[in-house]
N, C-alpha and C. Protein backbone atom coordinates (compact mmCIF):
# COMPACT_ATOMS: atom_id res chain seq x y z
N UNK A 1 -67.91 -18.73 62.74
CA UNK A 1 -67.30 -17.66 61.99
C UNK A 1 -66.07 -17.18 62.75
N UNK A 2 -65.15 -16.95 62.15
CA UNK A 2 -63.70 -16.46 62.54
C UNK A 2 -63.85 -15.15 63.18
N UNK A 3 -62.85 -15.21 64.12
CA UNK A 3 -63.20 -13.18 64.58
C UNK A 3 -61.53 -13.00 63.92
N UNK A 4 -61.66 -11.72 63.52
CA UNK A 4 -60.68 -11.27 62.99
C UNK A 4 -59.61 -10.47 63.98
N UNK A 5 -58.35 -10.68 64.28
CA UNK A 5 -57.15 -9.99 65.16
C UNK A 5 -57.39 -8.56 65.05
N UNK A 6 -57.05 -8.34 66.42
CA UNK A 6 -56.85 -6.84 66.73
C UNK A 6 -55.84 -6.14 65.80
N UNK A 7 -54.94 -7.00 65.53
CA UNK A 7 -53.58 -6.04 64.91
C UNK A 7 -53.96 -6.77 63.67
N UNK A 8 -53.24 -5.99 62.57
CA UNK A 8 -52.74 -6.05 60.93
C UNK A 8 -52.01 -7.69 61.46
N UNK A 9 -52.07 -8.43 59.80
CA UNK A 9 -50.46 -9.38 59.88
C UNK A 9 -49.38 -9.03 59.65
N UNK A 10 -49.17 -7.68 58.70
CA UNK A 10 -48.05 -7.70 58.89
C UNK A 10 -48.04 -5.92 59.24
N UNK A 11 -47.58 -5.51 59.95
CA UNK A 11 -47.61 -4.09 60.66
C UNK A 11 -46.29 -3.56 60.06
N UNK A 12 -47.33 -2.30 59.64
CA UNK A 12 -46.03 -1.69 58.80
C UNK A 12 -45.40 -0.38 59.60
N UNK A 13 -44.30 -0.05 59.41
CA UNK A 13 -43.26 1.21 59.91
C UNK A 13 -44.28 2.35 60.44
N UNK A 14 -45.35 2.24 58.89
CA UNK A 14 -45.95 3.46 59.36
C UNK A 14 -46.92 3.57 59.54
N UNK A 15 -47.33 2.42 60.27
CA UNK A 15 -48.51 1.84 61.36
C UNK A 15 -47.39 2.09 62.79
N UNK A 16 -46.75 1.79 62.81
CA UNK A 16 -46.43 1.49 64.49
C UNK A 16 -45.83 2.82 64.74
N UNK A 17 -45.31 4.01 63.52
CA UNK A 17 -45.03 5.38 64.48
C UNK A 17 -45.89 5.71 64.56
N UNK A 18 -47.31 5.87 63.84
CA UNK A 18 -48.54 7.01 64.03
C UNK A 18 -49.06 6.32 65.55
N UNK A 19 -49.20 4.88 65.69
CA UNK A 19 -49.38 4.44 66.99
C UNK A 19 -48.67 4.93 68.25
N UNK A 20 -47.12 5.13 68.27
CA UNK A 20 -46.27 5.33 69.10
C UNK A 20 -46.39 6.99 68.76
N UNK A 21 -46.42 8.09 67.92
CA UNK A 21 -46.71 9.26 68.06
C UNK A 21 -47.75 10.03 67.19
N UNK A 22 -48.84 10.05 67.67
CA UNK A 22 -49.95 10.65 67.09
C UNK A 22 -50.03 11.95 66.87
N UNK A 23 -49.38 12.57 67.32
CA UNK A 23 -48.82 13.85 67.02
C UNK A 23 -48.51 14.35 65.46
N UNK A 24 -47.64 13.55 64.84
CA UNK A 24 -47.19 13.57 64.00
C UNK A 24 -47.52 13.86 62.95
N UNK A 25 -49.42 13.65 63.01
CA UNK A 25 -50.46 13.91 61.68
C UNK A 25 -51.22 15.20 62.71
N UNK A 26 -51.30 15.33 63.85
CA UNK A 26 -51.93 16.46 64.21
C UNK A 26 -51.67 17.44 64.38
N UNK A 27 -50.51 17.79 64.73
CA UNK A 27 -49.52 19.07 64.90
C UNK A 27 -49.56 19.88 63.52
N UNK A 28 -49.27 18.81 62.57
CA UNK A 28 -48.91 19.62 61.25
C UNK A 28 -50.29 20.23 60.13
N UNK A 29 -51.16 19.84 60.57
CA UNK A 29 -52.97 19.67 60.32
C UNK A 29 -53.19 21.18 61.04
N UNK A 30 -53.17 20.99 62.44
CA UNK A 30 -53.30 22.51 63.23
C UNK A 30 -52.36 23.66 62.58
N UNK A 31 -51.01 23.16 62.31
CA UNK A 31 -50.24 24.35 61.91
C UNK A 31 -50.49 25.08 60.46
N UNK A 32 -51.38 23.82 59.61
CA UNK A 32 -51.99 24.20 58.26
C UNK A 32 -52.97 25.22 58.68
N UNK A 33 -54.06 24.51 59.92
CA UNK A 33 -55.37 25.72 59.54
C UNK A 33 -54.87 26.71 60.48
N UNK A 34 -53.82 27.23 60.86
CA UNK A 34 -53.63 28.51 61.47
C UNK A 34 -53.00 29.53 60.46
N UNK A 35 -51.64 28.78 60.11
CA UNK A 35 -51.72 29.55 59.00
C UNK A 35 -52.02 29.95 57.64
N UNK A 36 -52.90 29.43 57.60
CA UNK A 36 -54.35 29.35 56.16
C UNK A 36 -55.44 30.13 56.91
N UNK A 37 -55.49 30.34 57.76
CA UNK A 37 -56.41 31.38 58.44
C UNK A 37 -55.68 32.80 58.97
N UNK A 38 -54.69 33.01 59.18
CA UNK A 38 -53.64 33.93 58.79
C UNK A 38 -53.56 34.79 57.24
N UNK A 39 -53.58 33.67 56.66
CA UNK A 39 -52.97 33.62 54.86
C UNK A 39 -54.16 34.22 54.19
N UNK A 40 -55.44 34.10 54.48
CA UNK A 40 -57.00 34.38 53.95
C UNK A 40 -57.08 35.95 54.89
N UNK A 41 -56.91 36.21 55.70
CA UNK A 41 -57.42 37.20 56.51
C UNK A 41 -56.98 38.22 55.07
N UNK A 42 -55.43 38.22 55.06
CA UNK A 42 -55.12 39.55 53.98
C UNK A 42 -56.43 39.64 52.58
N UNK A 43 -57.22 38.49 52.15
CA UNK A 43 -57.78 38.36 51.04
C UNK A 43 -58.99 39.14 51.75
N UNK A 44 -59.57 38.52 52.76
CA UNK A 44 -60.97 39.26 53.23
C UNK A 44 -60.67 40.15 53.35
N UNK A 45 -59.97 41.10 54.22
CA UNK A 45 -59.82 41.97 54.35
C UNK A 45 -59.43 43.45 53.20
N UNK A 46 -59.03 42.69 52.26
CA UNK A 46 -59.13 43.61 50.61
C UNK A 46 -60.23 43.46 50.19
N UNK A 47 -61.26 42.53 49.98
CA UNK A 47 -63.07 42.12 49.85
C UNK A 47 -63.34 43.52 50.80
N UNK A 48 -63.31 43.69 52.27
CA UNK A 48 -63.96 44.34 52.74
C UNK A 48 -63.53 45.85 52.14
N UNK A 49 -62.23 46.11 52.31
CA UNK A 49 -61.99 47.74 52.28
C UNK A 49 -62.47 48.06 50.44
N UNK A 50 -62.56 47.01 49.99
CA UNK A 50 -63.22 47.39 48.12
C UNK A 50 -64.89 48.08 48.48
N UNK A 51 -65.27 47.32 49.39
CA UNK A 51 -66.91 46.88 49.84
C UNK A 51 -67.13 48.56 50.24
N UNK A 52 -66.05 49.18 51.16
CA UNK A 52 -66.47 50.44 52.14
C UNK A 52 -65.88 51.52 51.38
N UNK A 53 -65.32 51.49 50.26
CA UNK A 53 -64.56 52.44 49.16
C UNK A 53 -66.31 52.68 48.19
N UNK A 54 -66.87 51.69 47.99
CA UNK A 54 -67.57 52.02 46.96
C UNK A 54 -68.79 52.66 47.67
N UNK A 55 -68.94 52.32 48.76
CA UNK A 55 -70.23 52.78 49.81
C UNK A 55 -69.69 54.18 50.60
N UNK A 56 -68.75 54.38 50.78
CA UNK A 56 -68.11 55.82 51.18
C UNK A 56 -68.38 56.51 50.18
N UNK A 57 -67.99 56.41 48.55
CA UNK A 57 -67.99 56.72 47.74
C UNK A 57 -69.50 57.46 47.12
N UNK A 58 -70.27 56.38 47.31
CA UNK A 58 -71.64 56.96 47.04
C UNK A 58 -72.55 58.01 48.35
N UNK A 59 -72.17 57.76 49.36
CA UNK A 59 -72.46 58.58 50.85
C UNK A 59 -72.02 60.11 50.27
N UNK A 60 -71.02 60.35 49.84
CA UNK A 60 -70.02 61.36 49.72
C UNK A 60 -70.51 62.48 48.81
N UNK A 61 -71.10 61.76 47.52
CA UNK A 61 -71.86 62.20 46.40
C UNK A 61 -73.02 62.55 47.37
N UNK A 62 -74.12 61.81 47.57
CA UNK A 62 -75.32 61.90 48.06
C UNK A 62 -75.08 62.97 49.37
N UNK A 63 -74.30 63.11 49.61
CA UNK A 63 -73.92 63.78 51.02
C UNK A 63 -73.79 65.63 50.52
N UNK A 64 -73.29 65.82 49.47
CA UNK A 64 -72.80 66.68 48.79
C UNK A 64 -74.16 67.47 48.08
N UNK A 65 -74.93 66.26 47.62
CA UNK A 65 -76.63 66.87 46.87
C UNK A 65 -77.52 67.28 48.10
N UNK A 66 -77.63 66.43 49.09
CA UNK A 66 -78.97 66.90 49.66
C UNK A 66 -78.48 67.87 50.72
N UNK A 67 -77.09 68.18 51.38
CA UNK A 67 -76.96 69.56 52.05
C UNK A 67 -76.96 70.65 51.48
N UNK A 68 -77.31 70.96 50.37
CA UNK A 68 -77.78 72.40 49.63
C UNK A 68 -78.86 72.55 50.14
N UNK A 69 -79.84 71.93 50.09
CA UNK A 69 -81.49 72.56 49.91
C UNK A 69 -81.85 71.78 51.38
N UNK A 70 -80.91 71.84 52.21
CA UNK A 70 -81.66 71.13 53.81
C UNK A 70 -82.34 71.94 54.55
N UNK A 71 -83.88 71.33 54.75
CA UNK A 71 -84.35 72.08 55.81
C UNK A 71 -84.69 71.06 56.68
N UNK A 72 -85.15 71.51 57.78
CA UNK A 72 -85.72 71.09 59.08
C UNK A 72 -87.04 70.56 59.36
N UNK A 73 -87.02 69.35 59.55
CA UNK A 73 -88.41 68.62 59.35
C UNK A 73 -89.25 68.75 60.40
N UNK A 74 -90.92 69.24 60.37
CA UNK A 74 -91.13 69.08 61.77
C UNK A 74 -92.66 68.74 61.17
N UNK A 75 -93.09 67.37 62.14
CA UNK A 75 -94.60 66.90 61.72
C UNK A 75 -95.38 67.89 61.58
N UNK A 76 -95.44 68.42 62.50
CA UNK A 76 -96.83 69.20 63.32
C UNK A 76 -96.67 70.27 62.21
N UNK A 77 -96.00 71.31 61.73
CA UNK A 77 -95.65 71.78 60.61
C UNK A 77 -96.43 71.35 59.28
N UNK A 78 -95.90 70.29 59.19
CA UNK A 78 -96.19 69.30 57.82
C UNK A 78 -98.18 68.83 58.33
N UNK A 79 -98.58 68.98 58.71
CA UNK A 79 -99.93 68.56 59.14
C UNK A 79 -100.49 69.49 58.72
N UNK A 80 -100.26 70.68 59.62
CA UNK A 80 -101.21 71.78 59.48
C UNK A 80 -101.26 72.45 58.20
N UNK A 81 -99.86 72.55 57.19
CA UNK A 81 -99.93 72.66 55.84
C UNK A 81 -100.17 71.99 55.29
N UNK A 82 -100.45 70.77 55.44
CA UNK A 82 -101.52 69.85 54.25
C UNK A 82 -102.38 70.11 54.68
N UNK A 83 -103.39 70.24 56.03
CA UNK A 83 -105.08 70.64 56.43
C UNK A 83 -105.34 71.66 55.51
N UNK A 84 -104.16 72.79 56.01
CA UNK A 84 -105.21 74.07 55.04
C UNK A 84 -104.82 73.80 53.71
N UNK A 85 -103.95 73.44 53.07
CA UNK A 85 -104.30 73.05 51.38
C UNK A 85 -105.43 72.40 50.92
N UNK A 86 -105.78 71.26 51.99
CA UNK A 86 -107.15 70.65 51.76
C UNK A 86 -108.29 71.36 51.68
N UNK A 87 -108.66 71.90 52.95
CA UNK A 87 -109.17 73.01 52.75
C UNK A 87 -109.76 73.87 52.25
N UNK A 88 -108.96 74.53 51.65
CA UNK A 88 -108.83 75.54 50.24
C UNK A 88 -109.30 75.65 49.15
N UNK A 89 -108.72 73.97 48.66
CA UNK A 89 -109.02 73.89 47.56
C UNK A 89 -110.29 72.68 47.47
N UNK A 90 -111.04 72.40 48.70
CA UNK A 90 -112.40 71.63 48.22
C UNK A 90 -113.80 72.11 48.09
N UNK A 91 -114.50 72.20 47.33
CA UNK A 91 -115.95 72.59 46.88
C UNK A 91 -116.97 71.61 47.12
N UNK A 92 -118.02 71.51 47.44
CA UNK A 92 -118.92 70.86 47.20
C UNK A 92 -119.82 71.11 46.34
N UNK A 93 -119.71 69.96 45.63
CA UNK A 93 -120.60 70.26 44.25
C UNK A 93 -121.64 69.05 43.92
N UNK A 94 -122.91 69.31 43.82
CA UNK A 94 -123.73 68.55 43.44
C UNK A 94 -123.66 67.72 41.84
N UNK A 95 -123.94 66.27 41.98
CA UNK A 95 -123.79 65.86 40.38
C UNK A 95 -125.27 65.43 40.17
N UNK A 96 -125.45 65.63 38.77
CA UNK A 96 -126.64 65.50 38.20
C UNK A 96 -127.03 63.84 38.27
N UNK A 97 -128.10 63.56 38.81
CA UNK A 97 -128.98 62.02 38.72
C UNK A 97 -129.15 61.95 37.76
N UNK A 98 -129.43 60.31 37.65
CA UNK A 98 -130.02 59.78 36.37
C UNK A 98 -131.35 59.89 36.51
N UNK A 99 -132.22 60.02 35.27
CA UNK A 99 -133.58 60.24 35.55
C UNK A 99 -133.75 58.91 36.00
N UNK A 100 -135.19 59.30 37.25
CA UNK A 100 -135.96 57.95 37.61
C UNK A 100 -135.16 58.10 38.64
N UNK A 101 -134.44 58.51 39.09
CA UNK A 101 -133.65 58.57 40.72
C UNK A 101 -133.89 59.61 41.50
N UNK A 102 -134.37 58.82 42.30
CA UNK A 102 -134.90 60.52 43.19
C UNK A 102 -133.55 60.61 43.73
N UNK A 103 -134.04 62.14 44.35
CA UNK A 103 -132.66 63.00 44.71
C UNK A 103 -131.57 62.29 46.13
N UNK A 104 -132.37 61.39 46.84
CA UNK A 104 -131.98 61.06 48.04
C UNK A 104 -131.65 59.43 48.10
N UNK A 105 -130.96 58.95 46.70
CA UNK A 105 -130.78 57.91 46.62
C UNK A 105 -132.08 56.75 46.03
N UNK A 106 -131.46 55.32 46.21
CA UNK A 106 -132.62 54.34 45.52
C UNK A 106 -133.47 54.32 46.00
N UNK A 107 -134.77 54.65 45.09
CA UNK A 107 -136.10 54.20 45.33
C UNK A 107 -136.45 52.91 46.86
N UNK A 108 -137.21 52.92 47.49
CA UNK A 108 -137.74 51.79 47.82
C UNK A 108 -137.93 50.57 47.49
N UNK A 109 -137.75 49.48 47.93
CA UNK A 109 -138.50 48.71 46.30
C UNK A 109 -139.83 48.45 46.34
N UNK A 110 -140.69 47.92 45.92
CA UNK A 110 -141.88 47.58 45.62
C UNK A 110 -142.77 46.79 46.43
N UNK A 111 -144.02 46.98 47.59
CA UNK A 111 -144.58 45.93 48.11
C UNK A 111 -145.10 44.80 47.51
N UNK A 112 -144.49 43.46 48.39
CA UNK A 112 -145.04 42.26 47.92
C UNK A 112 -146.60 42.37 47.33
């Protein structure tokens, strides 16, 4: 089987500059994604300040409702006024059995 030549047969112009300067496709490749990453920043950066307009926006409202009626939170506070509401308001009250149930729960059951 034939091995095939290192070089083309017939080598063209623009085979032998990219050989002699490789530069030529890389320089201009880098200078695309810099300034295409330049060129996008202005776009994100209008995405973001839309993003913190509408979230400022709602902070501002919400910010405005709940400092009227602010009070001061404190557990130990909040404990002891739910204990004594509990408290207060529980009774113990007996409920009526079904007949055939004694008072202290199910019967025994039956010796073998």
């Amino acid at each position: 089987m034939p091995v095939f030549p290192a070089r083309p047969v017939r080598p063209g112009t623009m085979n032998q500059v990219v050989r002699r300067h490789p530069s030529l496709y890389g320089i201009p490749f880098v200078l695309l994604m810099v300034v295409a990453s330049y060129g996008l920043t202005t776009f994100t950066q209008t995405r973001y300040d839309l993003h913190d307009q509408k979230v400022k926006h709602v902070s501002k409202e919400q910010e405005l409702k709940l400092d009227q009626n602010r009070k001061k939170f404190d557990i130990r506070e909040e404990y002891f006024r739910l204990s004594a509401a509990a408290n207060e308001t529980w009774e113990p009250k007996r409920i009526q059995r079904p007949k055939g149930l004694p008072e202290w729960g199910v019967p025994p059951s039956q010796p073998p």
